[in-house]
Protein backbone atom coordinates (compact mmCIF):
# COMPACT_ATOMS: atom_id res chain seq x y z
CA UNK A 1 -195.15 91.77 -5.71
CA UNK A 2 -192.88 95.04 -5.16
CA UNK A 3 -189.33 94.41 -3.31
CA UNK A 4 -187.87 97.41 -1.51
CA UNK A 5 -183.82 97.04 -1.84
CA UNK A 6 -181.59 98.12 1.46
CA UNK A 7 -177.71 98.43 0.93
CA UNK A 8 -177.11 98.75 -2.97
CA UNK A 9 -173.78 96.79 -3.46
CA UNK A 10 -172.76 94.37 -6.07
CA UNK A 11 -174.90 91.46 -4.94
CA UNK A 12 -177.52 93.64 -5.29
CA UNK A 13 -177.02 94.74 -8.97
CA UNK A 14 -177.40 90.62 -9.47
CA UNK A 15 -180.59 90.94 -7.24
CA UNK A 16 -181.42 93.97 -9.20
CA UNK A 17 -180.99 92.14 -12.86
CA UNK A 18 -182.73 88.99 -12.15
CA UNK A 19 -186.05 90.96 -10.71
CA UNK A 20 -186.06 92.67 -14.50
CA UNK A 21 -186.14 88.96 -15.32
CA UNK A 22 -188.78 87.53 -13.13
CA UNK A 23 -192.45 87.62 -14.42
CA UNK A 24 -194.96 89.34 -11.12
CA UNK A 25 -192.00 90.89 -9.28
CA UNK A 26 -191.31 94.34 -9.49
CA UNK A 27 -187.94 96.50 -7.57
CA UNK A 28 -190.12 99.62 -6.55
CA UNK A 29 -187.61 101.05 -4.32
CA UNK A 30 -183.89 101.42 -3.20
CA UNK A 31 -182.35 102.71 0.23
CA UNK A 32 -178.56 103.29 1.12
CA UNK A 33 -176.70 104.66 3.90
CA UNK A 34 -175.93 107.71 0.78
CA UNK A 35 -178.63 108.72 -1.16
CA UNK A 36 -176.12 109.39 -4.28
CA UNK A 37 -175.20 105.61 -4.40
CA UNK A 38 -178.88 104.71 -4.08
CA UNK A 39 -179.87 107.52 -6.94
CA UNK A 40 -177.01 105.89 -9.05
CA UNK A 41 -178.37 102.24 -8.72
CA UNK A 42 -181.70 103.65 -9.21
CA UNK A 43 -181.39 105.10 -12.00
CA UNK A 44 -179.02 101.68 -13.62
CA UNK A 45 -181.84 99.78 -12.77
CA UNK A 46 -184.99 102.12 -13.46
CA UNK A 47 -186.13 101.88 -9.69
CA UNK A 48 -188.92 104.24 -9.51
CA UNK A 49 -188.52 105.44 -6.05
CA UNK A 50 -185.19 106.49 -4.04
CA UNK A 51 -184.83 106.64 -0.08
CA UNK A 52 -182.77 108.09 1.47
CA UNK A 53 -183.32 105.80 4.70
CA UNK A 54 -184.29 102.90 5.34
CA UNK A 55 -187.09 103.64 7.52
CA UNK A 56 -188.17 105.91 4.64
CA UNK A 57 -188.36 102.70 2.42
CA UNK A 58 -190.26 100.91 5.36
CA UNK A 59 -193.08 103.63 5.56
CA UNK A 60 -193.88 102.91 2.16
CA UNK A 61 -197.12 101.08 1.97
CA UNK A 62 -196.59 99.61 -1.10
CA UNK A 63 -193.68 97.56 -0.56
CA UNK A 64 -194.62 94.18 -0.05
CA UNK A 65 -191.17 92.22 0.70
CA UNK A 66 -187.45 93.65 1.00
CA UNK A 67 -184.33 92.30 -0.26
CA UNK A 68 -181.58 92.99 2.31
CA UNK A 69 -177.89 93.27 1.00
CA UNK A 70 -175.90 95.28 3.79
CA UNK A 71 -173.02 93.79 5.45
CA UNK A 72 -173.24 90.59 7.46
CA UNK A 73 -172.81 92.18 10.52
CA UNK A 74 -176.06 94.50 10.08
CA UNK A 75 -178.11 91.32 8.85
CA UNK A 76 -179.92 91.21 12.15
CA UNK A 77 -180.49 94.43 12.78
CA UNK A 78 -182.22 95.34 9.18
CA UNK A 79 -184.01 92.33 9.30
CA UNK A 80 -185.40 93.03 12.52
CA UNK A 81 -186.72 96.43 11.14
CA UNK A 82 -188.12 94.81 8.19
CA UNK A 83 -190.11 92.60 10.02
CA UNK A 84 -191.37 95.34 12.38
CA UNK A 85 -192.30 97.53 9.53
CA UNK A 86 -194.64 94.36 8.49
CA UNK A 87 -192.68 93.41 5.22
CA UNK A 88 -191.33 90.05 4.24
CA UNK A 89 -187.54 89.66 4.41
CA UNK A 90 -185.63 87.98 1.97
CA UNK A 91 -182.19 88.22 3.51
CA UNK A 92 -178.75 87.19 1.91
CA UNK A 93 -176.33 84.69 3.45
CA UNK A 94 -175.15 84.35 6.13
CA UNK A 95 -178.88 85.38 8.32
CA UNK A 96 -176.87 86.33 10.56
CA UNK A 97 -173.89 86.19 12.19
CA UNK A 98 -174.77 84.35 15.66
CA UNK A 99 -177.20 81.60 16.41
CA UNK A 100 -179.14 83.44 18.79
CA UNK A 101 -179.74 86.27 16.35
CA UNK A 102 -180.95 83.92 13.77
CA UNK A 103 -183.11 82.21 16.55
CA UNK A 104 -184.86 85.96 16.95
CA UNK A 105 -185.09 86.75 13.69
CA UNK A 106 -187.11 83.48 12.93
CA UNK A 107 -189.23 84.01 16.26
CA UNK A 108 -190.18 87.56 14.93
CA UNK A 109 -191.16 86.15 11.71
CA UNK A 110 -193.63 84.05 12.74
CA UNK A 111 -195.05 85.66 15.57
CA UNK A 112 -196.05 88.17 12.85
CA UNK A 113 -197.11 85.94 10.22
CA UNK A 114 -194.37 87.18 7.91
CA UNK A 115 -192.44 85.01 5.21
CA UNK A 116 -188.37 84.93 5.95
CA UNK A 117 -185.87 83.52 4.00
CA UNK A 118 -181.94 83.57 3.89
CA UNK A 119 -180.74 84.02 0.16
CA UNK A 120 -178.96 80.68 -0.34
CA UNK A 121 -179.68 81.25 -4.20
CA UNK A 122 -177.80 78.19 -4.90
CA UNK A 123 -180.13 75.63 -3.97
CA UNK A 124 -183.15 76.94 -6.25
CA UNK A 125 -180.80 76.11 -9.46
CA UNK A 126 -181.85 73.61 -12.01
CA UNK A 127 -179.00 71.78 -11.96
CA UNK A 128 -179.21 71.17 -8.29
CA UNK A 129 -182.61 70.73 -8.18
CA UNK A 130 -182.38 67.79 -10.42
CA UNK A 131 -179.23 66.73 -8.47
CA UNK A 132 -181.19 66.54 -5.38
CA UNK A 133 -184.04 64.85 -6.88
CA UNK A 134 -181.33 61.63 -8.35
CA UNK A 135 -180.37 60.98 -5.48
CA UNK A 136 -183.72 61.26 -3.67
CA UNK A 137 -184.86 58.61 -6.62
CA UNK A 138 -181.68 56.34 -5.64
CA UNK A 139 -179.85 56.97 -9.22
CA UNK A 140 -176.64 56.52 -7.56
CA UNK A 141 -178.11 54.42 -4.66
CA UNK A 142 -176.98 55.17 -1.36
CA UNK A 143 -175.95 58.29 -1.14
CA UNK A 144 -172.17 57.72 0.95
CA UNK A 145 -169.75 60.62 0.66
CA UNK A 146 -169.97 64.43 -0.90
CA UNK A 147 -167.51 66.74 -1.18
CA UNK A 148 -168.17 70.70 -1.86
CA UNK A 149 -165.34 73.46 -2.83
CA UNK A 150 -165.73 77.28 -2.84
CA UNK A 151 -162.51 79.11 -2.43
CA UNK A 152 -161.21 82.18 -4.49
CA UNK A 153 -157.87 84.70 -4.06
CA UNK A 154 -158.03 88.43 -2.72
CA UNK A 155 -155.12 90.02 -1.41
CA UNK A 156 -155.32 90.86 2.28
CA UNK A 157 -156.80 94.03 3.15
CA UNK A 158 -158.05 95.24 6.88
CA UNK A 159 -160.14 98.03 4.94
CA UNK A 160 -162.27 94.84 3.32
CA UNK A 161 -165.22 93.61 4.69
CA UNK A 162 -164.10 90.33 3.62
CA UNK A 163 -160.61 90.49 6.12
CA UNK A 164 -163.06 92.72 8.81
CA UNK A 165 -164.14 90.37 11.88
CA UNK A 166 -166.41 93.23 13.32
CA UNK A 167 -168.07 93.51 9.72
CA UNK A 168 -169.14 89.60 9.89
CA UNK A 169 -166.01 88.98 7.47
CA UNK A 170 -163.70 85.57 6.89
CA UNK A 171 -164.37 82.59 4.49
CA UNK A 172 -166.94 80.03 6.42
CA UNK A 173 -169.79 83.32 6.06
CA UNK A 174 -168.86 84.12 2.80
CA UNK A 175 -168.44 81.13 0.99
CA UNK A 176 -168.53 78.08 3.51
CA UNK A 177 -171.92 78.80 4.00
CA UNK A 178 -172.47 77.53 0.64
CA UNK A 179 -171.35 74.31 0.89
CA UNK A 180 -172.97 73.86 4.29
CA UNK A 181 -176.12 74.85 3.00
CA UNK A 182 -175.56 72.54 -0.20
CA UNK A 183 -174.64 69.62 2.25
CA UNK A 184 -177.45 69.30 4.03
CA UNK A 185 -179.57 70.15 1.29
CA UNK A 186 -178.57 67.19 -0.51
CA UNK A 187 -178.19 64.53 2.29
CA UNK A 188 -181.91 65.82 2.73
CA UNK A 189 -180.37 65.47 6.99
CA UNK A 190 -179.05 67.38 9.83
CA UNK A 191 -175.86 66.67 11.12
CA UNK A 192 -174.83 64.94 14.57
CA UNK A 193 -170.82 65.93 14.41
CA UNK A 194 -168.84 68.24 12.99
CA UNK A 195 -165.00 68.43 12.76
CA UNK A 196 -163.11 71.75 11.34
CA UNK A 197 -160.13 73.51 10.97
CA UNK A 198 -159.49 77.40 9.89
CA UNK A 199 -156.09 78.93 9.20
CA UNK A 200 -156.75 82.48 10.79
CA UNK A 201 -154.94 85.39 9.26
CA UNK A 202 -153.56 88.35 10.44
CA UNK A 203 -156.82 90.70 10.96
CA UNK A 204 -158.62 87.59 12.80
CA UNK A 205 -160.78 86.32 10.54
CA UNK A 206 -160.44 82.72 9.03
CA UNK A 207 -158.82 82.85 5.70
CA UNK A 208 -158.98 79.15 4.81
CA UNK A 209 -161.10 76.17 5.90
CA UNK A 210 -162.29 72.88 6.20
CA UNK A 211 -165.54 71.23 8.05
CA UNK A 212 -166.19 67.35 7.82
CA UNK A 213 -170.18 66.53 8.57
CA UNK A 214 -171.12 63.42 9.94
CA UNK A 215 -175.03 62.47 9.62
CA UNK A 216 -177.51 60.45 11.43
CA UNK A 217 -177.13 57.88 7.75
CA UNK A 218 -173.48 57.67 8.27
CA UNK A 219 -173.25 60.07 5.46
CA UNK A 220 -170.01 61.95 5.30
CA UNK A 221 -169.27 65.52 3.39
CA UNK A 222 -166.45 67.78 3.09
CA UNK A 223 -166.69 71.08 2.92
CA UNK A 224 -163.48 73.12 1.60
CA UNK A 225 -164.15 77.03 1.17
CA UNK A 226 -161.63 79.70 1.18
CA UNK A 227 -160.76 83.40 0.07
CA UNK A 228 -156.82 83.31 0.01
CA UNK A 229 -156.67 80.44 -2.60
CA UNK A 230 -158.06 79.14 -5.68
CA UNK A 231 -160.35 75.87 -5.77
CA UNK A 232 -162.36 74.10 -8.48
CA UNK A 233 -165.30 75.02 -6.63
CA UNK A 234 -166.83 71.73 -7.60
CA UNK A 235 -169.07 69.04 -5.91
CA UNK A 236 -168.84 65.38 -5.55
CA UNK A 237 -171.39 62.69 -4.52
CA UNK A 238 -170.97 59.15 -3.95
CA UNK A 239 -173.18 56.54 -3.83
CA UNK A 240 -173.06 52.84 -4.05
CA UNK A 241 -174.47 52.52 -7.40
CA UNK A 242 -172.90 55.58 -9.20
CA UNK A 243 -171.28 59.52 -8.71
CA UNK A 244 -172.71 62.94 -9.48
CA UNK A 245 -170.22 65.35 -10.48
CA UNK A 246 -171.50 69.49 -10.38
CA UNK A 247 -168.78 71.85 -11.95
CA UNK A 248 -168.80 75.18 -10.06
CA UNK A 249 -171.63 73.84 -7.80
CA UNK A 250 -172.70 77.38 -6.38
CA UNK A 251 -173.39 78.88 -10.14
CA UNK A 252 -173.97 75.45 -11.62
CA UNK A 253 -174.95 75.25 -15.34
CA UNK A 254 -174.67 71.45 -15.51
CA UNK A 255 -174.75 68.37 -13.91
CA UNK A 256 -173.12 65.01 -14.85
CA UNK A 257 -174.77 61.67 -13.39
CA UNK A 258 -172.84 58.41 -14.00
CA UNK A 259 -173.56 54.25 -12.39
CA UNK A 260 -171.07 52.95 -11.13
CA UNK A 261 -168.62 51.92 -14.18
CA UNK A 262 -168.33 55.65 -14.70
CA UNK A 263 -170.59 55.49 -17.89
CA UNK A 264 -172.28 58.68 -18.12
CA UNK A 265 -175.93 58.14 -17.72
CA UNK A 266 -177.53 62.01 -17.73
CA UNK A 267 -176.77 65.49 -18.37
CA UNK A 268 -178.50 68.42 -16.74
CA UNK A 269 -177.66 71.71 -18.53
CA UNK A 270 -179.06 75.49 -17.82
CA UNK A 271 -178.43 78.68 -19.57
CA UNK A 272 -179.99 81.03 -17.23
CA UNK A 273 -177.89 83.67 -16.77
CA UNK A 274 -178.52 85.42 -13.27
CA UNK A 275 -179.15 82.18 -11.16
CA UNK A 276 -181.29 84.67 -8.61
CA UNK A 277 -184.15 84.47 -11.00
CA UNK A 278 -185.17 81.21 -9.18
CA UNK A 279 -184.74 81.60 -5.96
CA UNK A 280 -186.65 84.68 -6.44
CA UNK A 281 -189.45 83.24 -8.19
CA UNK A 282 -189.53 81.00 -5.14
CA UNK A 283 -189.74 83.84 -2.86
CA UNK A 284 -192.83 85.52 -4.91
CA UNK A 285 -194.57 82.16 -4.77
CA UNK A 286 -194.37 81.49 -1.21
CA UNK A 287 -195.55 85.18 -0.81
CA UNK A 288 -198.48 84.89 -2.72
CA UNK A 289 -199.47 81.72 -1.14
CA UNK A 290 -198.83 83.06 1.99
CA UNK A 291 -196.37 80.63 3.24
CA UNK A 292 -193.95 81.70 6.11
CA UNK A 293 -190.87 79.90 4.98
CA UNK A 294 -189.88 77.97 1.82
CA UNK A 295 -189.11 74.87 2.10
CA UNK A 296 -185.56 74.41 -0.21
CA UNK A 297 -184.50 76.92 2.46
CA UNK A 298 -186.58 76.27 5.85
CA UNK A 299 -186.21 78.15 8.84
CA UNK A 300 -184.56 74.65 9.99
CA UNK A 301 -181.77 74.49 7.36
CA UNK A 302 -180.97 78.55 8.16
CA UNK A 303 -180.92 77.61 11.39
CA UNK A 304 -178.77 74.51 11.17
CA UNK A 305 -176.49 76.24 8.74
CA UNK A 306 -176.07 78.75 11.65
CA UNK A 307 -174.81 77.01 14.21
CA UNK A 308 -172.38 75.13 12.30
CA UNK A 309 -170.51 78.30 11.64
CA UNK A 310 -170.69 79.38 14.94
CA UNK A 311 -169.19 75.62 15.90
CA UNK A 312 -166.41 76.40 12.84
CA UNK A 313 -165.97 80.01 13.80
CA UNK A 314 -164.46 78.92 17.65
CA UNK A 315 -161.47 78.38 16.09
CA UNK A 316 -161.29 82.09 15.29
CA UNK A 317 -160.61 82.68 18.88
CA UNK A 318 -158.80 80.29 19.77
């Protein structure tokens, strides 16, 4: 299949790499707001054709699917082009930056047959595959708590898109959604509460934060994410019969099961280097079976994932 790239930033030189890695999937094309950046990343990443707009990319007939990479705030509005133009959208995290954008987006989709899926590359990793899957089978028997980090340090800067609340910026869209997403991933459950608390900085975004998720099970998980302090950006779960322990959960190259008297029982390992291999080789399976979601990442889970940062985000303006 041939992927048309919009907005040629650093996740997309990671896109970029891992489709030079992925057997049937080819990156035919590249647009940007300025042609130079898009000729520079083209030529990087031997992409044969350059745009030099997106529409130009959509009029192609050869595209099949688009990889979407702009900043959070124009999620909704590429997307909705994409889907228009008759590709498939593989957009990255956050979808987008309201519910009832995300609620569109997913409407369009289907309503033209198209496949639609938020990046969340995280959850297609070996590691966390096989984490899921132990506690599906029981290994640590019920599952009882979790606990998920993602927090790194940037200075504060009004120019970033990170510190830029019109640009979709703050810490629950750029790194809370991860543990969200990993959350209910793993509890395999939507949530029926949800407690938070953001420290909001100076340009009105939230710098630091916290959610606790309550599920239907009783299940509890913690969600810690951040980008004004360091974490361990590890994850926890707890069951009654044992622990799981994921180092660096959102780029995890291992996995650590152990019962109950903490004796290690199993050790998942990867050496992939560019995690997006699988979630694209997800992506090009779904499209040539001509599925209209995947199901590690349903239209449900975006969805949920959605409106739990919209619930954690009140406290921006408040």
């Amino acid at each position: 299949m041939n992927f048309g790239l919009l907005g040629p930033g650093s996740i997309a030189r990671k896109f970029a790499d891992a489709c030079s890695r992925t057997e049937g999937v080819k990156l035919l094309a590249v647009a940007s707001g300025s042609r130079e950046r898009a000729e520079a990343f083209a030529t990087e990443f031997k992409v044969e054709k350059v745009c030099g707009s997106y529409e130009e990319l959509l009029a192609l007939p050869e595209i099949d699917a688009v990889y979407i990479s702009v900043i959070n705030s124009l999620h909704y509005e590429t997307a909705r082009k994409c889907l228009e133009a008759g590709k498939a959208v593989l957009c990255e995290k956050p979808f987008c930056v309201t519910v009832s954008q995300t609620e569109e987006l997913i409407r369009l989709a289907e309503e033209k047959g198209l496949l639609l899926m938020e990046g969340m590359w995280t959850l297609f990793l070996p590691c966390v595959c096989a984490v899921r899957n132990w506690v599906k089978e029981g290994r640590i028997g019920r599952l009882k708590y979790l606990d998920s980090s993602f927090s790194f340090y940037v200075p504060a800067d009004p120019e970033s898109r990170l510190f830029s609340a019109p640009h979709g910026g703050g810490a629950a869209f750029d790194v809370g959604i991860y543990c969200l997403a990993f959350s209910l991933s793993m509890t395999g459950q939507l949530p029926d509460s949800c407690r938070s608390k953001v420290y909001v900085g100076e340009t009105g975004v939230d710098e630091m934060g916290a959610a606790l998720l309550g599920f239907p099970d009783k299940t509890v998980a913690n969600c810690m994410f951040g980008i004004q302090g360091k974490s361990e950006d590890s994850a926890h779960l707890y069951g009654d019969a044992g622990m799981i322990h994921l180092p660096q959960f959102w780029n995890c190259h291992e996995a650590k099961l152990y019962n109950a008297g903490e004796e290690l029982l199993e050790t998942m390992t990867d050496s992939q280097e560019n995690g997006f291999v699988y979630e694209i080789e997800a992506f090009r399976d779904a499209f040539l079976r001509g599925d209209r979601e995947v199901e590690t990442v349903s239209h449900q889970l975006t969805l949920a994932c959605a409106k739990l940062l919209e619930e954690i985000r009140k406290e921006d303006i408040n």
